[in-house]
Protein backbone atom coordinates (compact mmCIF):
# COMPACT_ATOMS: atom_id res chain seq x y z
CA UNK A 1 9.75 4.65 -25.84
CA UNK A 2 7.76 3.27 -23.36
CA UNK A 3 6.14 5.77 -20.26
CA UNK A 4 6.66 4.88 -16.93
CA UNK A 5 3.25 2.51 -16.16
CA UNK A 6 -0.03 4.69 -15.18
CA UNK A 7 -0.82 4.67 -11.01
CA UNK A 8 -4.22 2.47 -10.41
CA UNK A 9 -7.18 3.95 -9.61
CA UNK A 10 -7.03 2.06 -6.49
CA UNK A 11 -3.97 4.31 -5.87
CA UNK A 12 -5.22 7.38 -6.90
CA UNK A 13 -8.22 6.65 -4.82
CA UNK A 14 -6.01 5.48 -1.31
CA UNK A 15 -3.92 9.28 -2.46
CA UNK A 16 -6.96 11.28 -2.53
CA UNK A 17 -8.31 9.48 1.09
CA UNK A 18 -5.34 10.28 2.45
CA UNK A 19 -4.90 13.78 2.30
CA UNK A 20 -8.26 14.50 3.28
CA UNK A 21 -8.34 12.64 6.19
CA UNK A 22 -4.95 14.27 7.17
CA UNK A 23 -5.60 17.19 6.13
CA UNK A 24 -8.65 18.07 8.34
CA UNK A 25 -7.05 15.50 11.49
CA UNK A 26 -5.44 18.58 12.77
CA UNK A 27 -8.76 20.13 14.01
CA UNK A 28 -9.45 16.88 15.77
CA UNK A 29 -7.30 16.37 18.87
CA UNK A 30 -7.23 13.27 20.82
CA UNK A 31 -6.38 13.24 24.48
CA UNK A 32 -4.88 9.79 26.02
CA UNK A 33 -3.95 10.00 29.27
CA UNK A 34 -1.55 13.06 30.08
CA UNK A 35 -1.08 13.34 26.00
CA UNK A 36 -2.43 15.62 23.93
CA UNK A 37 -1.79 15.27 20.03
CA UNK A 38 -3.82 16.62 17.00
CA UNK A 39 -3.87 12.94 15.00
CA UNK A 40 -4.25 11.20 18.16
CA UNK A 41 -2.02 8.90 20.94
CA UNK A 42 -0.67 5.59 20.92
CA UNK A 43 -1.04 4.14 24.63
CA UNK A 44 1.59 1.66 25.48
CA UNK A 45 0.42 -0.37 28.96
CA UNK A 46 2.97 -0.75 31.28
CA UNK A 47 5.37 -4.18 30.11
CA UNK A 48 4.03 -4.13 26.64
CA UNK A 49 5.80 -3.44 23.81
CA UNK A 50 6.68 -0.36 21.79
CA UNK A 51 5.82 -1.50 17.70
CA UNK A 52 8.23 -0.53 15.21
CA UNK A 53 7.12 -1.44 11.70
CA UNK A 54 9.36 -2.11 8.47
CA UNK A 55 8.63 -2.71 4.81
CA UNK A 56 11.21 -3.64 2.57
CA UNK A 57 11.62 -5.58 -0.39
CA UNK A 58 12.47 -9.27 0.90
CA UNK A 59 11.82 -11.46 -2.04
CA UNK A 60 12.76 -12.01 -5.75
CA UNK A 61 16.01 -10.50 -8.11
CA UNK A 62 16.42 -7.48 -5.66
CA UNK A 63 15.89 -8.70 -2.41
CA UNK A 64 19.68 -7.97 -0.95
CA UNK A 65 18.84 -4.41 -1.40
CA UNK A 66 15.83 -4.78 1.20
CA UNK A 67 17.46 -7.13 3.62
CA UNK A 68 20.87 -5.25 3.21
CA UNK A 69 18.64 -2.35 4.90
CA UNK A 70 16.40 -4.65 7.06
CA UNK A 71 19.88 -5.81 9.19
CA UNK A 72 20.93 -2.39 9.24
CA UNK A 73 17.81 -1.17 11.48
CA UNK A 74 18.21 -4.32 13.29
CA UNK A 75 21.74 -3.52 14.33
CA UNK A 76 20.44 -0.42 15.39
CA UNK A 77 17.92 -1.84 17.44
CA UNK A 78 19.94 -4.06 18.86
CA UNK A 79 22.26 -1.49 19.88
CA UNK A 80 19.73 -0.31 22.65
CA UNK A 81 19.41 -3.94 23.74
CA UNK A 82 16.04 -3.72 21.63
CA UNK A 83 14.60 -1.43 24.19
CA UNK A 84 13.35 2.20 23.92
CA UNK A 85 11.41 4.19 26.44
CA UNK A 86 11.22 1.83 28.89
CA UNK A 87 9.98 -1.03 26.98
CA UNK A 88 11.21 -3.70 24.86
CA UNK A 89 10.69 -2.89 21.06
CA UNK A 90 8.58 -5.57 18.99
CA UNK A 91 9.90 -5.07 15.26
CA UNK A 92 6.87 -5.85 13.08
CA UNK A 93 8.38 -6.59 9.17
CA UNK A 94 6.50 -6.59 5.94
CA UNK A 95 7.79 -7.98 2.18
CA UNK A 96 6.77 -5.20 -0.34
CA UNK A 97 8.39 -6.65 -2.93
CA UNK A 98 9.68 -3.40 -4.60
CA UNK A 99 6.55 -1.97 -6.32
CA UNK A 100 3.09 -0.25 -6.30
CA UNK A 101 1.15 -3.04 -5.09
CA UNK A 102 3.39 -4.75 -2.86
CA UNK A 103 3.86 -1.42 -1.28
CA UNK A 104 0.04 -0.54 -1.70
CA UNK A 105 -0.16 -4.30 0.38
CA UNK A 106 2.09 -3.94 3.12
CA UNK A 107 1.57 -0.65 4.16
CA UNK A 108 -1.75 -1.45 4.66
CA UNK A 109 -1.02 -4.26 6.55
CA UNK A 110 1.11 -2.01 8.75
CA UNK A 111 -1.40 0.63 8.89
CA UNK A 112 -3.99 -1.96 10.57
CA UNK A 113 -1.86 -2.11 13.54
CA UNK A 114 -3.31 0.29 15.87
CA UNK A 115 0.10 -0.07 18.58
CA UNK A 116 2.63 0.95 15.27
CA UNK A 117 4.55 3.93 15.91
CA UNK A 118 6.86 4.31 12.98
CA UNK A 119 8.26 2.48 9.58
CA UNK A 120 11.34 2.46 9.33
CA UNK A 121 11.69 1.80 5.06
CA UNK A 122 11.09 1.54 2.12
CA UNK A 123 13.84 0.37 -0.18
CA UNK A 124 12.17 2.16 -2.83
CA UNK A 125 10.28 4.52 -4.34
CA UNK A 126 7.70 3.10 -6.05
CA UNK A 127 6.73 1.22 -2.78
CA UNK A 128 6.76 4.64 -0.80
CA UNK A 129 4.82 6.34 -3.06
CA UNK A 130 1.48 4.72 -2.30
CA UNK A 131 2.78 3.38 0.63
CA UNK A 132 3.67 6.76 2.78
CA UNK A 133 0.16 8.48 2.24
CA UNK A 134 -1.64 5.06 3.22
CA UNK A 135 0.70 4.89 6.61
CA UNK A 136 -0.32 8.76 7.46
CA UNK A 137 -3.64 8.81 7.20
CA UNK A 138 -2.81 6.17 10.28
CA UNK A 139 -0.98 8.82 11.90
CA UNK A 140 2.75 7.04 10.99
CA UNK A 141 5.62 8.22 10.04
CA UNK A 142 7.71 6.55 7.45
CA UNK A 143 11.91 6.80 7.23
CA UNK A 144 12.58 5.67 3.58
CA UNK A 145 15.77 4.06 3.86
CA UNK A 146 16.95 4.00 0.05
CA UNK A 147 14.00 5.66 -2.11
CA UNK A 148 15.27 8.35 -3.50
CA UNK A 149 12.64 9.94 -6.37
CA UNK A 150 13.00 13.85 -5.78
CA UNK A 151 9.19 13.99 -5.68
CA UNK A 152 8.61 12.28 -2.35
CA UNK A 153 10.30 15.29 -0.70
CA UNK A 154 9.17 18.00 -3.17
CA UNK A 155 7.90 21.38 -1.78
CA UNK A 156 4.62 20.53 -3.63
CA UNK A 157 4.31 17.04 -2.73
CA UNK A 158 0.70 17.61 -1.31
CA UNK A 159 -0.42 16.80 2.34
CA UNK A 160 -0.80 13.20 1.98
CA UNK A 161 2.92 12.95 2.29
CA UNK A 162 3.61 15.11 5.35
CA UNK A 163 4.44 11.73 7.40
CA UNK A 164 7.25 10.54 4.90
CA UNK A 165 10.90 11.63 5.17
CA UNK A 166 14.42 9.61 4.47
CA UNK A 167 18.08 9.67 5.81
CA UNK A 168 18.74 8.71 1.88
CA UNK A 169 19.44 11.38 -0.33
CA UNK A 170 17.92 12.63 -3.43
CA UNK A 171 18.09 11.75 -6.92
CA UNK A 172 18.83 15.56 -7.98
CA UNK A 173 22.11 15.09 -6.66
CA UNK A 174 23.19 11.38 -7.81
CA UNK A 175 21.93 12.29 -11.22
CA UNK A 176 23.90 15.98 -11.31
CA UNK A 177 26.82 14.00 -10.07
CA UNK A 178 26.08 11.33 -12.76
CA UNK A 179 26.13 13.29 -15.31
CA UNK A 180 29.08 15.85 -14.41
CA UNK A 181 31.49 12.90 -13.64
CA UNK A 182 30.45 11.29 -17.57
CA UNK A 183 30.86 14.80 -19.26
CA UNK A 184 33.33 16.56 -16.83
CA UNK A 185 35.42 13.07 -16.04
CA UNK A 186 35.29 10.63 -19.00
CA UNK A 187 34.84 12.72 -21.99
CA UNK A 188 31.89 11.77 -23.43
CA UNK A 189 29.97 13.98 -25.63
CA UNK A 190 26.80 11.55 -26.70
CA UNK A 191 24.89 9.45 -24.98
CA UNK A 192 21.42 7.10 -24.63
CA UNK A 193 19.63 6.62 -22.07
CA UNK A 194 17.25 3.72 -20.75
CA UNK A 195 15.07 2.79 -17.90
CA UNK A 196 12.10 0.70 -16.77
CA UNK A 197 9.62 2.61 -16.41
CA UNK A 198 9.53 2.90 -12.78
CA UNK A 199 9.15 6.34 -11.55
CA UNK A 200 12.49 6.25 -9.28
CA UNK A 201 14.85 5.16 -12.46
CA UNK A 202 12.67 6.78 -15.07
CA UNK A 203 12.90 10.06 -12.84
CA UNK A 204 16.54 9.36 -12.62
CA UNK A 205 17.92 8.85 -16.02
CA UNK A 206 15.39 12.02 -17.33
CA UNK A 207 17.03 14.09 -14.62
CA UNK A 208 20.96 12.58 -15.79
CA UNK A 209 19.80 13.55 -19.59
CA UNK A 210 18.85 17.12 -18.29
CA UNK A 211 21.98 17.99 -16.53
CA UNK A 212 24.29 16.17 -19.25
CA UNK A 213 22.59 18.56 -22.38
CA UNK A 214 22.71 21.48 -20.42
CA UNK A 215 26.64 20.86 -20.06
CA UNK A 216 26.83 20.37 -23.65
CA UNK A 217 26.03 17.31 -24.04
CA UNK A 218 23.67 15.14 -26.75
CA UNK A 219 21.61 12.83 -25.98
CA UNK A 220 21.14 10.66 -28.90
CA UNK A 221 18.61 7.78 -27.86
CA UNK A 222 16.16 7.61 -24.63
CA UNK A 223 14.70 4.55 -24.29
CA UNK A 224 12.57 2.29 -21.79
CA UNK A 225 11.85 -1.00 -21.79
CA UNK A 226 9.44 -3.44 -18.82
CA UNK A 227 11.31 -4.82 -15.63
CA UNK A 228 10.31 -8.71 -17.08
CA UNK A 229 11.79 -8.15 -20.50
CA UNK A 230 14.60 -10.43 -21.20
CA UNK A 231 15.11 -9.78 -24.82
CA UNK A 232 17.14 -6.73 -25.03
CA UNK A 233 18.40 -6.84 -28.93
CA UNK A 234 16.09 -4.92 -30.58
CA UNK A 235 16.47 -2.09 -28.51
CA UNK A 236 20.45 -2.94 -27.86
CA UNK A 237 20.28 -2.44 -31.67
CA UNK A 238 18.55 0.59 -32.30
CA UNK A 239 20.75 1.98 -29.52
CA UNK A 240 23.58 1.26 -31.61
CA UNK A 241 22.67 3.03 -34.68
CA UNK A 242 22.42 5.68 -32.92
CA UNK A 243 26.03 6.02 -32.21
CA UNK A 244 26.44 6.99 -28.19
CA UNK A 245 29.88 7.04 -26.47
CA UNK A 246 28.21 5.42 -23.65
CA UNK A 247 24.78 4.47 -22.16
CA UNK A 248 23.33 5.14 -19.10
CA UNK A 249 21.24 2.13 -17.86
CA UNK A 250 18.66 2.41 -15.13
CA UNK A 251 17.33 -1.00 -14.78
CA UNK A 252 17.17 -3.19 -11.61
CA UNK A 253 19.10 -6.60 -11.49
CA UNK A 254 17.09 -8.73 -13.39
CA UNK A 255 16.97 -6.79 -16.47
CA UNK A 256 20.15 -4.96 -15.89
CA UNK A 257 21.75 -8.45 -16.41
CA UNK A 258 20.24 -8.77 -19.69
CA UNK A 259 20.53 -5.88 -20.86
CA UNK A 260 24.85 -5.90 -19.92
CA UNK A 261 25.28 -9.72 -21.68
CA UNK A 262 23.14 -8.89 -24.68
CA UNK A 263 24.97 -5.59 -25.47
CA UNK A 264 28.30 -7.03 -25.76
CA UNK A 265 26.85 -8.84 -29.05
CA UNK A 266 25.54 -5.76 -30.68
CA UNK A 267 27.74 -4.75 -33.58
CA UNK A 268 28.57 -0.86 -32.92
CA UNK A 269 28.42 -1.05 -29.35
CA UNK A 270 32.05 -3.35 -29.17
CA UNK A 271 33.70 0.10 -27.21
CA UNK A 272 30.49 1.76 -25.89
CA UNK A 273 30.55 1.55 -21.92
CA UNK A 274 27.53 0.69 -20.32
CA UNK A 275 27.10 2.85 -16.98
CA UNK A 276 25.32 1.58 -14.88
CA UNK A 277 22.68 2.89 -11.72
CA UNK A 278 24.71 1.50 -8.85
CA UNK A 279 21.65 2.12 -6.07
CA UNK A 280 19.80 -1.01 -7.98
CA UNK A 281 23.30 -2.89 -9.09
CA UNK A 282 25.78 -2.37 -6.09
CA UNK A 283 24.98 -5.95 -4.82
CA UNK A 284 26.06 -9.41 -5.04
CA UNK A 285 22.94 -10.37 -7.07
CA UNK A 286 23.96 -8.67 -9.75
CA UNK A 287 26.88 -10.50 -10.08
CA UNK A 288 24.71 -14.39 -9.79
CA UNK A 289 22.57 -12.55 -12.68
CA UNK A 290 25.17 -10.80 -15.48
CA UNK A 291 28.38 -13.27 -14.19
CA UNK A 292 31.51 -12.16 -16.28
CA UNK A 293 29.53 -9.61 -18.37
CA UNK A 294 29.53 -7.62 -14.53
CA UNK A 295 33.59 -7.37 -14.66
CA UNK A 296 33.86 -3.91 -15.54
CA UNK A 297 30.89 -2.26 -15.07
CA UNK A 298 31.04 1.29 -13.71
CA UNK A 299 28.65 2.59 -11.53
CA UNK A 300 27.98 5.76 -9.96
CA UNK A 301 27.10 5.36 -6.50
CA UNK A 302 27.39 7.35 -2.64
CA UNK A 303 30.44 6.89 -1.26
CA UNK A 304 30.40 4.45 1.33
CA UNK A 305 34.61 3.89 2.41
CA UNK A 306 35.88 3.74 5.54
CA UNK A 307 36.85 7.47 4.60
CA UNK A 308 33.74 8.71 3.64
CA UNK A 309 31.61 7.25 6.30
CA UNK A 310 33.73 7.81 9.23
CA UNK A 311 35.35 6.14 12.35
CA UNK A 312 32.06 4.29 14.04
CA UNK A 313 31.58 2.52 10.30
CA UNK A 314 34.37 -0.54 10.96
CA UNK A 315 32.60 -0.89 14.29
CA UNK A 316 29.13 -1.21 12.84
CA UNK A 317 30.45 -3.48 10.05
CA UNK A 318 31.96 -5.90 12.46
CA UNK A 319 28.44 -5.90 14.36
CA UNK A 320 27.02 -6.93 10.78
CA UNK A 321 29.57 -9.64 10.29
CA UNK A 322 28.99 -11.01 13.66
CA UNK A 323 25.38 -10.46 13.97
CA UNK A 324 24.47 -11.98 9.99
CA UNK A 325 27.68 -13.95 9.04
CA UNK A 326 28.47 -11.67 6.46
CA UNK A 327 29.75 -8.51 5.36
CA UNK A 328 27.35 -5.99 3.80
CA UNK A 329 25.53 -7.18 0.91
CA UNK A 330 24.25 -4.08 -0.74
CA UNK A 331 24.85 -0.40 0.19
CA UNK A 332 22.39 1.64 2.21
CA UNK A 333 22.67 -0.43 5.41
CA UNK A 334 24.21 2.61 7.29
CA UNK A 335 20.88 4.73 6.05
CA UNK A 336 18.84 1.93 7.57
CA UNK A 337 20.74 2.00 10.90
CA UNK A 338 20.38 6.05 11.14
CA UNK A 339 16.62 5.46 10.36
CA UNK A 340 16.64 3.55 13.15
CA UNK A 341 18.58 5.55 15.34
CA UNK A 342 16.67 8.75 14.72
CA UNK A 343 13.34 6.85 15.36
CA UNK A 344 14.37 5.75 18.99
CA UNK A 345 15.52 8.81 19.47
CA UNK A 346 12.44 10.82 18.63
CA UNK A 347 10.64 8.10 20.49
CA UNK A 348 12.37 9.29 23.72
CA UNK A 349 12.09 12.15 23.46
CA UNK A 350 7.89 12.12 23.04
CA UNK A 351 7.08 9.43 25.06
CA UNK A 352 5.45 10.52 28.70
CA UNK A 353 4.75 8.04 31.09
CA UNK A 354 1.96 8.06 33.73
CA UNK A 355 1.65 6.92 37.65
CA UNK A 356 1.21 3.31 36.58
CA UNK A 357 4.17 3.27 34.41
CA UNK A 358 1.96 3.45 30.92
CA UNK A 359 3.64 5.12 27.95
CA UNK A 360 1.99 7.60 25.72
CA UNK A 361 3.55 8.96 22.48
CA UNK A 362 1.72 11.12 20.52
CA UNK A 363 1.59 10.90 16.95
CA UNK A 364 2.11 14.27 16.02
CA UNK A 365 4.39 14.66 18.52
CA UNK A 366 6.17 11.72 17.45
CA UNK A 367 6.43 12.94 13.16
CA UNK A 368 7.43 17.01 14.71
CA UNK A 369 10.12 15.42 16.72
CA UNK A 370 11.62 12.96 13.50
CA UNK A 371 11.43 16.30 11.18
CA UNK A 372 12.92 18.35 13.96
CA UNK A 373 16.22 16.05 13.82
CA UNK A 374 19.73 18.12 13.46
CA UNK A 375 23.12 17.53 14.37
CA UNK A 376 22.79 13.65 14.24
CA UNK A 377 26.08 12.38 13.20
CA UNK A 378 25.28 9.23 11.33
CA UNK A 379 27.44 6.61 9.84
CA UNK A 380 26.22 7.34 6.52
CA UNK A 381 26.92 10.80 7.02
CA UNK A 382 25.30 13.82 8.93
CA UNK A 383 21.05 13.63 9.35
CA UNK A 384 19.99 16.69 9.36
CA UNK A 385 16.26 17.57 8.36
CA UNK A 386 14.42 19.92 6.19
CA UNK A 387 10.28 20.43 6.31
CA UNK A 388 10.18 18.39 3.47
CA UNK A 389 11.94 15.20 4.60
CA UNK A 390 15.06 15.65 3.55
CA UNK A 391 17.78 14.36 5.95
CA UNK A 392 21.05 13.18 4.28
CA UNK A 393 23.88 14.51 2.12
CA UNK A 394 25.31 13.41 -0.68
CA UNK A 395 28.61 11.99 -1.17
CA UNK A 396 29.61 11.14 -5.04
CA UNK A 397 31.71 7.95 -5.86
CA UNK A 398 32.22 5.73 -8.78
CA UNK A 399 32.39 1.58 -8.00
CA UNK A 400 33.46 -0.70 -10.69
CA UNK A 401 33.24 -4.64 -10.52
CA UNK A 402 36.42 -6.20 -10.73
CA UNK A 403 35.44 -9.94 -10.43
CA UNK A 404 32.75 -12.07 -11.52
CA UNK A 405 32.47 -14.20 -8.57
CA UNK A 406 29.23 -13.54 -6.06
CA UNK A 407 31.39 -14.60 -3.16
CA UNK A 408 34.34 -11.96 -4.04
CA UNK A 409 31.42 -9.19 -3.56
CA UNK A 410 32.39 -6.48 -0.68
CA UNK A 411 32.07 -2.87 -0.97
CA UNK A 412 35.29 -1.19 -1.64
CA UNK A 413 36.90 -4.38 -3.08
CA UNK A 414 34.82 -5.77 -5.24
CA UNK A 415 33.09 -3.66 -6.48
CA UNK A 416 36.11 -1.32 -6.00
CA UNK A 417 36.07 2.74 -5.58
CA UNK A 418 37.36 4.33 -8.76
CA UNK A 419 36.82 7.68 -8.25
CA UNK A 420 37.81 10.15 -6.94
CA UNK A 421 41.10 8.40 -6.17
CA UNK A 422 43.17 9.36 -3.50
């Protein structure tokens, strides 16, 4: 079984820098104008703009996961008339391509910007774990959007991540849900496991294996394989001998499509259901990758109907439609929008303007006011923060694919809502 791949030293080394230059900012205030903050002040002249930054993956297999998300803070945006405190808002975007380096890359890039107030992003976790530290020891906040690894919001997560938080829930809940809906719902009484060695689904299918054996439970094969590998056989194979009533697969779309084809050759695994991690497969490009190995594929994943998400979600989905051309093409658009939404609001409510009609928000200020956010009614649910970061709720649902075709994709249909039924 293959470990999820070591952090570089260039990481470790951007980790450590961080939390020692945040840690001792706080005994270095900066005054800027009328503002006082302990990291320091971002002065915005009078008709400049107020710099919003994003980083989500926008290239390769996955990339409707991060522009799914990217158009959701956009709507949001636009719902002010791309205007906040006064001034028009320039949105500053950056591709992180959905790991360490890409993350390590754009965040940096971000970080340069002296004017940036606040990420909104990323899609995931492996991006936000060097990525958040790098943005605070600027002084930015980050609002992860869809990373979900229970460590980024841990009580012992260290300083160097007291700038991140997300209106995306946590994997302790998908993965009690997970595994309470295969034991409690479908019966099954064995199971294997894989990943890809990422920390998000590596952390996730651990945590699904925990919860399922303490229920009872076997697991009977945990494996791991690389996000490039295309030959899935060999471990298809020695999956199969060891007899599971079903595996859970935590792979991203590329490999995901592999792995789904390939196992529907494997002698012994003819009636084994492949589950599958719907926050990396509830998309359209998973359907171009597997084609007609997708049609039936179960996947756990928040519930996002009509029901669940309230009355202003056909009204924001319309704005999507009208705004892209399209309908939603993966799922955490409505945690992207309430990212946005609780960024200009915290940006209001910070930002002090002078005679002259400059703006200054104070960084400090700005991060208090984002963690201080309760009672927000979002369309993904109610944001409500803890002093770790943690905003959203979780809302279980199960999604299967019920045709092949990329163009039949659209959340609630295809892939449909199984469960709970009404």
């Amino acid at each position: 079984m293959l470990k999820a791949r070591p952090m570089s030293s260039v990481l470790v080394a951007a980790f450590v820098a961080a939390s020692t230059v945040v840690a001792s900012s706080s005994a270095l205030a900066v005054k800027v104008g009328p503002v006082e903050d302990p990291i320091g002040v971002v002065k915005v002249p009078k008709g400049s703009p107020i710099t919003i930054g994003g980083m989500w993956v926008l290239s390769g297999p996955d990339v409707a996961l991060g522009l799914d998300q990217r158009r959701g803070a956009e709507i949001a945006l636009k719902d002010v008339n791309n205007k906040v405190a006064g001034h028009s808002i320039k949105f500053v975007v950056e591709d992180d391509q959905c790991n360490a380096e890409g993350g390590q890359t754009a965040a940096t890039k971000l970080a340069a910007n002296e004017q940036l107030v606040v990420v909104l992003g990323p899609a995931c976790s492996s991006v936000a774990t060097p990525g958040a530290p790098i943005l605070w020891k600027a002084g930015v906040t980050t609002i992860c959007t869809s990373c979900t690894s229970p460590r980024l919001t841990a009580s012992d997560r260290g300083p160097q991540y007291d700038g991140f938080m997300r209106t995306v829930y946590s994997d302790i809940w998908q993965a009690k849900y997970d595994a309470e809906w295969i034991y409690n719902v479908l019966g099954y009484r064995k199971i294997a496991t894989i990943h890809d060695g990422s920390p998000p689904l590596s952390q996730l299918t651990t945590l699904v294996a925990k919860r399922f054996k303490e229920l009872g439970g076997e697991v009977v094969a945990a494996e791991a394989i690389s996000p490039t590998d295309v030959e899935m056989r060999p471990v298809l194979t020695k999956m199969a001998a060891a007899k599971p009533d079903a595996i859970y697969q935590g792979l991203f779309v590329a490999a995901a499509a592999h792995f789904v084809r390939q196992s529907k050759e494997i002698a012994g695994l003819e009636k084994v259901e492949v589950i599958g991690a719907g926050g990396t497969l509830f998309t359209k490009d998973f359907l171009v990758a597997a084609g007609k190995a997708a049609v039936g594929l179960r996947m756990p994943y928040p519930d996002v109907s009509t029901e669940a998400l309230g009355k202003k979600y056909p009204d924001f989905v319309k704005k999507y439609k009208d705004m892209f051309g399209e309908a939603p093409i993966q799922g955490y658009h409505a945690h992207a929008y309430d990212a946005g939404v609780v960024a200009l609001q915290a940006i209001e409510k910070v930002a002090v303007k002078d005679a002259d009609g400059n703006t200054y928000i104070g960084r400090k200020a700005l991060r208090d006011a984002l963690f201080g956010t309760k009672g927000y009614d979002g369309i993904s649910g109610p944001i409500a923060c803890d002093p770790h970061g943690d905003c959203a709720k979780f809302k279980f649902a199960v999604y299967q694919f019920t045709d092949a075709n990329p163009d039949s994709f659209s959340p609630g249909a295809n892939p449909k809502k199984v469960y709970p039924t009404q």
